[in-house]
Protein backbone atom coordinates (compact mmCIF):
# COMPACT_ATOMS: atom_id res chain seq x y z
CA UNK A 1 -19.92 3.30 12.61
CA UNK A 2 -16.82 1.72 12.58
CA UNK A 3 -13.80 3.69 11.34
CA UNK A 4 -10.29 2.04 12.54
CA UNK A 5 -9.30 -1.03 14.05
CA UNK A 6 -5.84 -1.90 15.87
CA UNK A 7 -4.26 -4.78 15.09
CA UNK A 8 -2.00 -6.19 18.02
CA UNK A 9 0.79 -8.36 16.65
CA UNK A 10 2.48 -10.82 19.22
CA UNK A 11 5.37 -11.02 17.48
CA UNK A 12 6.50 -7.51 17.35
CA UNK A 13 4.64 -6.62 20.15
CA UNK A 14 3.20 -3.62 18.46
CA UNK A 15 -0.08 -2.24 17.42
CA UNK A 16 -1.13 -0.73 13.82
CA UNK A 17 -4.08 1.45 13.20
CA UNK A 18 -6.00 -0.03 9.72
CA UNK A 19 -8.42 2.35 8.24
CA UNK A 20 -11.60 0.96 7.13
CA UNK A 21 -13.68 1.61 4.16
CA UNK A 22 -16.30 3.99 5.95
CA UNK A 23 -13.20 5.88 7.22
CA UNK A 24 -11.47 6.19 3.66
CA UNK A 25 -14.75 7.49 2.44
CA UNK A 26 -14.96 10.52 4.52
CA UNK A 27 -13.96 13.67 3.56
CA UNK A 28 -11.20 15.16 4.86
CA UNK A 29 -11.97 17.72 6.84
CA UNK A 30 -14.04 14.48 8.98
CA UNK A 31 -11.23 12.36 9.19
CA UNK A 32 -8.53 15.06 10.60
CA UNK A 33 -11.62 16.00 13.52
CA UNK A 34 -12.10 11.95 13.98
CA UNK A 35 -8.20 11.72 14.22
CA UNK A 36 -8.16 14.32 16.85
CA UNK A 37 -11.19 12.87 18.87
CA UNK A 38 -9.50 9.20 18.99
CA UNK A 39 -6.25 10.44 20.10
CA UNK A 40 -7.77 12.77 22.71
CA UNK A 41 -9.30 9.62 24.26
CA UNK A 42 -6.14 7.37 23.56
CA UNK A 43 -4.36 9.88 26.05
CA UNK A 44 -6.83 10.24 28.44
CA UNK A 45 -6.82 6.06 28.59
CA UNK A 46 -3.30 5.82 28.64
CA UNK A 47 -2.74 8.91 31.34
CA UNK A 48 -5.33 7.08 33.85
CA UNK A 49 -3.77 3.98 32.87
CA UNK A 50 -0.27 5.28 34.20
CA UNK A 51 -1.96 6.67 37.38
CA UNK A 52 -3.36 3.19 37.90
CA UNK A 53 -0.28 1.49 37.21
CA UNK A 54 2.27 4.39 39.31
CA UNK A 55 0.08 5.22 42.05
CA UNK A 56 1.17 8.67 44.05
CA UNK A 57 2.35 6.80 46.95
CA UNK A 58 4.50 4.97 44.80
CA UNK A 59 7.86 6.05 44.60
CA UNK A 60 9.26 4.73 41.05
CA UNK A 61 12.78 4.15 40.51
CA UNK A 62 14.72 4.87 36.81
CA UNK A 63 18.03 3.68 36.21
CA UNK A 64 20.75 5.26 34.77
């Protein structure tokens, strides 16, 4: 079942969550644990994707 898509816009280069139907229909208490789930996994992605991206034998730089 599909709950939430993300919408990429070009423009603004940013991405917005919109909640379907099926996910409006839940009850609360289904949507808070679905909320949790998704972003659980969103971190995971986006901490392996940083790992990919910095590697440990990279060194990376910041300036101040």
């Amino acid at each position: 079942m599909k709950l939430i898509t993300l919408n990429y816009d070009s423009k603004t280069e940013q991405v917005k969550p919109k909640f379907l139907k099926s996910f409006n229909d839940l009850p609360d208490e289904i949507k808070m644990d679905c909320l949790i789930d998704a972003l659980y996994f969103l971190e995971n992605y986006k901490l392996d994707l940083h790992d990919k991206m910095y590697s440990e034998n990279e060194v990376v730089k910041c300036q101040l």
